[in-house]
N, C-alpha and C. Protein backbone atom coordinates (compact mmCIF):
# COMPACT_ATOMS: atom_id res chain seq x y z
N UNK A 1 0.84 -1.17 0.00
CA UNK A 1 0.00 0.00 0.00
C UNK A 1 0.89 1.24 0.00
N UNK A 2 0.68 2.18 -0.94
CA UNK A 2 1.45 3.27 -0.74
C UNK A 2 0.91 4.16 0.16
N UNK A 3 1.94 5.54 0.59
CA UNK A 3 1.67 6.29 1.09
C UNK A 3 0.16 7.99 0.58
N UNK A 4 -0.28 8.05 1.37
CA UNK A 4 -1.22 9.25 0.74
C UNK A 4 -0.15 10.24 0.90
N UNK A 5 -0.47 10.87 -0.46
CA UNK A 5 0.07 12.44 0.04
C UNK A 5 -0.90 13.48 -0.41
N UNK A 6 -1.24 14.37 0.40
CA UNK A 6 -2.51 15.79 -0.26
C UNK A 6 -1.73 16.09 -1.25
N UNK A 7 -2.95 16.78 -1.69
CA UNK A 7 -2.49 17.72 -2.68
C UNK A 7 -3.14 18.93 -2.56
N UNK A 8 -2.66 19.79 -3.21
CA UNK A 8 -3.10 21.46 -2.61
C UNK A 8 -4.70 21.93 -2.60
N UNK A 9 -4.96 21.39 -4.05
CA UNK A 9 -6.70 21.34 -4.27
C UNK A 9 -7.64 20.61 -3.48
N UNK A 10 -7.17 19.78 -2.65
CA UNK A 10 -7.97 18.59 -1.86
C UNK A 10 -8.15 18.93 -0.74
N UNK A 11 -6.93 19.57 -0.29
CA UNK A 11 -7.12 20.18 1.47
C UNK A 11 -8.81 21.06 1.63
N UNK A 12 -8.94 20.77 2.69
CA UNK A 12 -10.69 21.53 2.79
C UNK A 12 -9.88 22.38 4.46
N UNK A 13 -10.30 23.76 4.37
CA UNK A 13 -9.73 24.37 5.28
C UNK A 13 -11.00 24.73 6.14
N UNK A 14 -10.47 24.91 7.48
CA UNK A 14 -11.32 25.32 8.04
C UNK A 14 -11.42 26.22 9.16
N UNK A 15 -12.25 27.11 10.02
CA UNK A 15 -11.66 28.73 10.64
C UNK A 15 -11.94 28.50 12.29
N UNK A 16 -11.21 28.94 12.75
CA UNK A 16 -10.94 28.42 14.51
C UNK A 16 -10.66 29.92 15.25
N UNK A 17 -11.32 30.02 16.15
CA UNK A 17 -11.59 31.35 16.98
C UNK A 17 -10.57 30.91 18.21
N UNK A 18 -9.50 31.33 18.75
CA UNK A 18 -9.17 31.00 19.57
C UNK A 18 -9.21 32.42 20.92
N UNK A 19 -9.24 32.19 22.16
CA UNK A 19 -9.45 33.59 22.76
C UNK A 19 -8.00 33.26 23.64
N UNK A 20 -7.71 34.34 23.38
CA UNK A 20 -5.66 34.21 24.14
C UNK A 20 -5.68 34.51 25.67
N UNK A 21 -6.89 35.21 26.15
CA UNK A 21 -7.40 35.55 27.85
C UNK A 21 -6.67 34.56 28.45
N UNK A 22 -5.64 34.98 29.11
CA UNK A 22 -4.90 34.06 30.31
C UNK A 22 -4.10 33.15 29.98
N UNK A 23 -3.65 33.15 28.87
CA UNK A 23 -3.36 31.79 27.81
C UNK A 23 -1.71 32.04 28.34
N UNK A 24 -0.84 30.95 28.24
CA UNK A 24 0.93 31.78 28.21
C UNK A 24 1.15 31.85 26.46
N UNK A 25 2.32 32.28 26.43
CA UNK A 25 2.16 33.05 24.91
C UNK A 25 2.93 31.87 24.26
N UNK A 26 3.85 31.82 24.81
CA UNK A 26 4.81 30.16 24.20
C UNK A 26 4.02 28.95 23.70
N UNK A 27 3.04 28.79 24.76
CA UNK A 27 2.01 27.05 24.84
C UNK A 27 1.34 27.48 23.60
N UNK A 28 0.42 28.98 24.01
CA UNK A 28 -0.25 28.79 22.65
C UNK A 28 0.25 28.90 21.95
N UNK A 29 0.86 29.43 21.34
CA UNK A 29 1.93 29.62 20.20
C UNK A 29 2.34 27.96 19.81
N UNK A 30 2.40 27.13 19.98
CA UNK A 30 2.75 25.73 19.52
C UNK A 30 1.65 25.30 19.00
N UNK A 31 0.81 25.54 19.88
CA UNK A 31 -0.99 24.48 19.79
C UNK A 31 -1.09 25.31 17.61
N UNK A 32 -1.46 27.15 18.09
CA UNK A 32 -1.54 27.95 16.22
C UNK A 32 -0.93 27.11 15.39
N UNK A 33 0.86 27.52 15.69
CA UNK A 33 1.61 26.63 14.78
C UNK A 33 1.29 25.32 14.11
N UNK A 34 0.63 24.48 15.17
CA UNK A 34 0.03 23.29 14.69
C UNK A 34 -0.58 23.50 14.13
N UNK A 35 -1.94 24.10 14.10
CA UNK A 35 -2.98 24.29 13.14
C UNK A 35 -2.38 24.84 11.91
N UNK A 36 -1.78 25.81 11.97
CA UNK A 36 -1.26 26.72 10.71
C UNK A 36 -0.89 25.33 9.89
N UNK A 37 0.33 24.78 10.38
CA UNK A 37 1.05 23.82 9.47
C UNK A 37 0.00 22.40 8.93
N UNK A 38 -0.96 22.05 9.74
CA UNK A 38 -1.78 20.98 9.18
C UNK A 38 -1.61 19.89 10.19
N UNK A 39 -0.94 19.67 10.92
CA UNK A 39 -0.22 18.82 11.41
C UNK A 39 -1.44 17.77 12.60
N UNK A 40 -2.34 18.49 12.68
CA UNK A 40 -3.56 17.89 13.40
C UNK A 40 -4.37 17.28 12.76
N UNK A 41 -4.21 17.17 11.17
CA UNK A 41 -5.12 16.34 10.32
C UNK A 41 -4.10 15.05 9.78
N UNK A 42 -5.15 14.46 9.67
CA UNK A 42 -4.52 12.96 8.90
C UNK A 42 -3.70 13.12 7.95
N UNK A 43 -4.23 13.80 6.60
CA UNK A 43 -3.64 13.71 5.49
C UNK A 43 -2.73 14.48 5.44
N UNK A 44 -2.04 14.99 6.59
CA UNK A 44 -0.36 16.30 6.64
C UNK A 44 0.83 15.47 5.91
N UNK A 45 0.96 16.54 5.13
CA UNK A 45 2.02 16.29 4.29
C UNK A 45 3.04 17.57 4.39
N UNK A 46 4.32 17.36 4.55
CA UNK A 46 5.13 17.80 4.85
C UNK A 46 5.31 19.12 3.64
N UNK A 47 5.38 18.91 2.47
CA UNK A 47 5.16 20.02 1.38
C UNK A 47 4.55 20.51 1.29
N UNK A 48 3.07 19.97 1.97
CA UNK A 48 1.71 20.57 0.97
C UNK A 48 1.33 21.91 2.26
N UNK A 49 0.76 22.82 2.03
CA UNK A 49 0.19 23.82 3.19
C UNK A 49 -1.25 23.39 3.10
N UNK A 50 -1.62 22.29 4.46
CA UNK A 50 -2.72 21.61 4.61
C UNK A 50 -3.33 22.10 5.85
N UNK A 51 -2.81 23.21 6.09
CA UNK A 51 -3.19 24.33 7.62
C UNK A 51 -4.39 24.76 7.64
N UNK A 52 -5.33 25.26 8.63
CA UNK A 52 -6.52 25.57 8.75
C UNK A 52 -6.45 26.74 9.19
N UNK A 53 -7.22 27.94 9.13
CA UNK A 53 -7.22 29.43 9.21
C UNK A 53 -7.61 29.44 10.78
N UNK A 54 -6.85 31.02 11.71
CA UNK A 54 -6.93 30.54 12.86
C UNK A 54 -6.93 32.42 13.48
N UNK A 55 -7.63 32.44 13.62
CA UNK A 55 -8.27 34.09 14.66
C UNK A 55 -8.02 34.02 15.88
N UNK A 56 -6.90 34.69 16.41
CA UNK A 56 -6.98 35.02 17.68
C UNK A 56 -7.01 36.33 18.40
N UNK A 57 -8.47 35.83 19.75
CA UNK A 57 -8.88 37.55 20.22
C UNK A 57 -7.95 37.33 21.34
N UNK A 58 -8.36 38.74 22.07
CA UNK A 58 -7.92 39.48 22.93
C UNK A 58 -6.24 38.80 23.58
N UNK A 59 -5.75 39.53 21.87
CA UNK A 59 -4.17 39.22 22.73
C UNK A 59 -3.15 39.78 23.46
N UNK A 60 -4.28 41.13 23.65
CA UNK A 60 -3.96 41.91 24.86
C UNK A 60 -4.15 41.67 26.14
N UNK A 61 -4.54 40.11 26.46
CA UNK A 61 -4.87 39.54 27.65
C UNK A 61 -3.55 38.77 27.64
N UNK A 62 -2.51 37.91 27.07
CA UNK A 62 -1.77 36.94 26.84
C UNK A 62 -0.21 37.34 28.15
N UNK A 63 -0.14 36.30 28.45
CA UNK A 63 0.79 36.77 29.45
C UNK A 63 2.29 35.95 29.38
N UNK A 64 3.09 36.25 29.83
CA UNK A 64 4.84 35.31 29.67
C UNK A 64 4.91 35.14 31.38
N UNK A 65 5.29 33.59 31.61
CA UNK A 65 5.46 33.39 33.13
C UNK A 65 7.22 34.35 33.57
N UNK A 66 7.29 33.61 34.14
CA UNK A 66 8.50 34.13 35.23
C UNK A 66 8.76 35.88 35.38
N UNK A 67 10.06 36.24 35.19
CA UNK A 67 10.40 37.68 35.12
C UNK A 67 10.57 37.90 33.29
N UNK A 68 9.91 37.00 32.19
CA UNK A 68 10.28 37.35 31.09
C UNK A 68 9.64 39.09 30.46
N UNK A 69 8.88 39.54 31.24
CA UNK A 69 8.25 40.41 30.95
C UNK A 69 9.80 41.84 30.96
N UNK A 70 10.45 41.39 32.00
CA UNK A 70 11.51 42.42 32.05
C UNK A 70 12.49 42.24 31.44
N UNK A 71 12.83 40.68 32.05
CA UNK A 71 14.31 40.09 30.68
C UNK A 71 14.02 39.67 29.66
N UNK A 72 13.12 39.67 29.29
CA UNK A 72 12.86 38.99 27.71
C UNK A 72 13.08 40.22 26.54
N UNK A 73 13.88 40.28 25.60
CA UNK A 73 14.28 41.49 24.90
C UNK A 73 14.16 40.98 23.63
N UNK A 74 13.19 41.93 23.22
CA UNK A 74 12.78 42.03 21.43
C UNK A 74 14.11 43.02 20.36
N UNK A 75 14.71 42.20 19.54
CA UNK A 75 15.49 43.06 19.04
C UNK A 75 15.06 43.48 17.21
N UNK A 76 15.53 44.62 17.15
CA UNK A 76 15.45 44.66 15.81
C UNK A 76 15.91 45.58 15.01
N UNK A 77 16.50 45.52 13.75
CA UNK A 77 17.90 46.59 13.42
C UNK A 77 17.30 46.71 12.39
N UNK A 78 18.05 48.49 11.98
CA UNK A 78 17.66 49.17 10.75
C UNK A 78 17.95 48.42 9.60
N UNK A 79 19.53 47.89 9.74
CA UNK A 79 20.93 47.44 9.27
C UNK A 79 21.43 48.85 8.46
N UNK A 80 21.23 50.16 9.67
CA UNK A 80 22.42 50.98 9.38
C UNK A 80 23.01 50.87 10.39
N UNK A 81 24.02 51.63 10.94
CA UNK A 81 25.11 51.53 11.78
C UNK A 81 24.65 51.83 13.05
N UNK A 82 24.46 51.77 13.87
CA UNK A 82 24.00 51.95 15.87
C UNK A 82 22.38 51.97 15.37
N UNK A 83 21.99 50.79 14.50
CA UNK A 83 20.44 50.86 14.09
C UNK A 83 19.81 49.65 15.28
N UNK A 84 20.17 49.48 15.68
CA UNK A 84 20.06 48.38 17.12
C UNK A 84 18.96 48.42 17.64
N UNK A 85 17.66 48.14 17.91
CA UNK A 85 16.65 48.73 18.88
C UNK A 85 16.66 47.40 19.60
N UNK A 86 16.10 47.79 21.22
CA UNK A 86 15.59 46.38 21.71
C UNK A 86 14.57 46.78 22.56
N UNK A 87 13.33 46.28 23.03
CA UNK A 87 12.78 46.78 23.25
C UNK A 87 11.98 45.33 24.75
N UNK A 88 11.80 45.78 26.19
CA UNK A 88 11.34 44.28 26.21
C UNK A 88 10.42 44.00 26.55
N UNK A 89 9.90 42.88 26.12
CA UNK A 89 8.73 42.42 26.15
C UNK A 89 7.35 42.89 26.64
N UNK A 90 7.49 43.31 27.79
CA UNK A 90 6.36 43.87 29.05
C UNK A 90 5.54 45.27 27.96
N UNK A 91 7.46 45.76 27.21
CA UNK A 91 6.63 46.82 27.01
C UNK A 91 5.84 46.69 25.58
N UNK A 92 6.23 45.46 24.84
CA UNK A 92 6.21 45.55 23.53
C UNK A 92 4.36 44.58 23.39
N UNK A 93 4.34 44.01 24.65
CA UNK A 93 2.94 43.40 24.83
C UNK A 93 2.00 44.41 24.93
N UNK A 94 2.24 46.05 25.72
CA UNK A 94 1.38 46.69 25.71
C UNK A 94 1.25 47.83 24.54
N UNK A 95 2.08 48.17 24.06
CA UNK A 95 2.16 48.90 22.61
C UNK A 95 1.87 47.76 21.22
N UNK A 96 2.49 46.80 21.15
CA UNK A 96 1.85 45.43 19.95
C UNK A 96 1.86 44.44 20.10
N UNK A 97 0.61 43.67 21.08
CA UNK A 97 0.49 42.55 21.24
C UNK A 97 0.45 41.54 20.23
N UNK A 98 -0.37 42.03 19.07
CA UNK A 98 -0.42 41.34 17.75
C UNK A 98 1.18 40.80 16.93
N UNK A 99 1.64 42.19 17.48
CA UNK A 99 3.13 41.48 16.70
C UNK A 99 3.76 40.42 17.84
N UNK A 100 3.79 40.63 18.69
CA UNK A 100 4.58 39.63 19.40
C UNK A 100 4.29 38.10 19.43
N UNK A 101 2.49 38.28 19.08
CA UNK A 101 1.92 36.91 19.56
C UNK A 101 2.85 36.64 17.39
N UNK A 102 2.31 37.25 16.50
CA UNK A 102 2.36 36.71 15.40
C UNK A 102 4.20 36.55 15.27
N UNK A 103 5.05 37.30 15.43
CA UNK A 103 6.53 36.99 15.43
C UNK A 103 6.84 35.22 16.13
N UNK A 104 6.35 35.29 17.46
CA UNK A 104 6.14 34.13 17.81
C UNK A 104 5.94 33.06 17.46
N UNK A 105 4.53 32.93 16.58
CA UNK A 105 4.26 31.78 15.92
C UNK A 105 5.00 31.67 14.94
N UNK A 106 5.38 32.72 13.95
CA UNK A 106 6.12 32.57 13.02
C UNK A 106 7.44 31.96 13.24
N UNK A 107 8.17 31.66 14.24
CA UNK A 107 9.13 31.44 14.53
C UNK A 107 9.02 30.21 14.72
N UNK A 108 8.05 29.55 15.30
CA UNK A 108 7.81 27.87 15.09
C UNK A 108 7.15 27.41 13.22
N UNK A 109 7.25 28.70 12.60
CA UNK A 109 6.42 27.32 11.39
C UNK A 109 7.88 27.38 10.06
N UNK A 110 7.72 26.88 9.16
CA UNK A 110 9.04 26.79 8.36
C UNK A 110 9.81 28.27 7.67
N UNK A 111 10.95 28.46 7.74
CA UNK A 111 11.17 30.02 6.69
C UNK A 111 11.20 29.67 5.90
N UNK A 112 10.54 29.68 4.60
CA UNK A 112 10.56 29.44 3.18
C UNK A 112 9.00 29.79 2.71
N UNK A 113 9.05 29.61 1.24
CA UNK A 113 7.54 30.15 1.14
C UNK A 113 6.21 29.61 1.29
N UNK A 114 6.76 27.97 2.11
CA UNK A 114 5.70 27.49 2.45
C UNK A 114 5.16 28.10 3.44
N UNK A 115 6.08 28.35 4.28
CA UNK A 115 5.69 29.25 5.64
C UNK A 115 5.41 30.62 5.18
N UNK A 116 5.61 31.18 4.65
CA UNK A 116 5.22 32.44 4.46
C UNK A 116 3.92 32.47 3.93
N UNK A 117 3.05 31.27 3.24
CA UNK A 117 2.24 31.01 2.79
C UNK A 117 1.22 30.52 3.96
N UNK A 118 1.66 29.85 5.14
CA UNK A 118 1.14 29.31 6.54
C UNK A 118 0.59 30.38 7.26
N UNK A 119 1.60 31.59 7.42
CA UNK A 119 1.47 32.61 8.70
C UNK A 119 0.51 33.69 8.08
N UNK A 120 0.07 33.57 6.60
CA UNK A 120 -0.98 34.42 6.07
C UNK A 120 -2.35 33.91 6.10
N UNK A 121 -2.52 32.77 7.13
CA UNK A 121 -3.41 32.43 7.66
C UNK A 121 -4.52 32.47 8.95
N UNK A 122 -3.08 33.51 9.15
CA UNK A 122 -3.06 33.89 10.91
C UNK A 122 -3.90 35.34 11.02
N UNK A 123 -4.71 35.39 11.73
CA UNK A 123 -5.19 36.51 11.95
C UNK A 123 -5.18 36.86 13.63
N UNK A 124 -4.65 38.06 14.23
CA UNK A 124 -4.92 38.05 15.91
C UNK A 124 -5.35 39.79 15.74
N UNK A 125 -5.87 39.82 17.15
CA UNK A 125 -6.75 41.02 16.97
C UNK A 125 -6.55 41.25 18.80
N UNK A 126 -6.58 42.45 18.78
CA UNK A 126 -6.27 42.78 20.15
C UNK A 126 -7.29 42.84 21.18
N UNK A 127 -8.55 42.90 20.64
CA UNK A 127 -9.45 42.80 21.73
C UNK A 127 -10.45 41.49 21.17
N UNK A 128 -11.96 41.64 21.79
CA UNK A 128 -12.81 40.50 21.28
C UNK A 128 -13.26 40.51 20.32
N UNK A 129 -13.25 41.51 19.62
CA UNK A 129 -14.11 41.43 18.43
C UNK A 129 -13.09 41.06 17.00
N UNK A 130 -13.88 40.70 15.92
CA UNK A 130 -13.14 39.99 14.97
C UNK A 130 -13.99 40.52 13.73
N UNK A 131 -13.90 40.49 12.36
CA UNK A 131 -14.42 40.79 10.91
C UNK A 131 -14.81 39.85 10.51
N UNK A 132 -14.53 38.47 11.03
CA UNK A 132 -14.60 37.15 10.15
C UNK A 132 -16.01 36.70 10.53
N UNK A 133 -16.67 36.99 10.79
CA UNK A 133 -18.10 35.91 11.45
C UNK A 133 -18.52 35.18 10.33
N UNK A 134 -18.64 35.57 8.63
CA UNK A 134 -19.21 35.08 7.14
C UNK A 134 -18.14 33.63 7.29
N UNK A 135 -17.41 33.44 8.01
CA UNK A 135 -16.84 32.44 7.52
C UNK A 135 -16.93 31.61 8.76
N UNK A 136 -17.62 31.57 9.72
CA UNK A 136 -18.56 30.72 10.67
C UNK A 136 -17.30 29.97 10.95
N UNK A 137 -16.27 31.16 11.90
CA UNK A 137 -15.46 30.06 12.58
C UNK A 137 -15.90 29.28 13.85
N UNK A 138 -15.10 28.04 13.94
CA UNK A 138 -15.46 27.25 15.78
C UNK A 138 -14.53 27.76 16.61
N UNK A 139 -14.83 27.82 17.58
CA UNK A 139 -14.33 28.44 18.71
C UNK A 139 -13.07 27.17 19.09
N UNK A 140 -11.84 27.30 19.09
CA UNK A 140 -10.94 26.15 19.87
C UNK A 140 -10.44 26.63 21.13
N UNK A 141 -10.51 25.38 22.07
CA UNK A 141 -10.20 26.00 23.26
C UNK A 141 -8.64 25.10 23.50
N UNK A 142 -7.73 25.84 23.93
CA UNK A 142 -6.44 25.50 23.83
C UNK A 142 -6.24 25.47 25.75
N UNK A 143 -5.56 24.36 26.05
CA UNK A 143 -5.41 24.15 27.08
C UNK A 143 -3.83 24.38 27.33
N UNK A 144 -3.82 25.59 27.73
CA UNK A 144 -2.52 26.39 27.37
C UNK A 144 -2.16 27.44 28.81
């Protein structure tokens, strides 16, 4: 018996509400990644982007355990010369939660254009409300 492999036209996608309230940012961040990449369905295939679309609210609730809020340091350069910024965490959760949660996930799914093709699946939104309702997502609850 050979192996199945998807194919791009076959995948049937589907839309997942997740709410980030109290969540740690790391845990969930693995559970997305999973979804993004496919990896929770049978037919995952390592080439194919067999990921399911994934909304997450209020990720202005999302929290980092220990003291990472103070030592945890976001960096990021012009690439001109003393273009250095770092910025950490505590503060970068309350000015762009969205980027931190989405940098995050992005960092668990592949760099290449499969992944770049994965993380345009991702939608997070800083409070509860969302644009997507026409596409009748389910609510996933991540034990995170």
């Amino acid at each position: 018996m050979s192996t199945y492999l998807a194919k791009a036209e076959e995948v049937q996608r589907k839309w997942y509400v997740v709410d980030a309230e109290g969540k740690t940012l790391g845990r969930l961040a693995t559970v997305i990644a999973s979804i993004l990449r496919g990896k929770h369905k049978p037919i995952f295939t390592p080439n194919v982007d067999c990921g399911d679309h994934v909304i997450i609210i209020n990720a202005e609730k999302i929290h980092l355990t220990g003291n990472k809020l103070q030592e945890k340091i976001h960096y990021t350069h012009s690439m001109y010369p003393g273009g250095l910024k770092a910025i950490p965490y505590g503060q970068l959760l309350k000015t762009k939660p969205e980027y931190a949660i989405t940098k995050t996930i992005w960092g668990m799914l592949p760099h290449n254009r499969l992944g770049r093709q994965m993380i345009k699946k991702l939608r997070v939104y800083r409070g509860p409300e969302h644009p997507h309702q026409a596409q009748v997502p389910e609510k996933l609850e991540v034990k995170a």
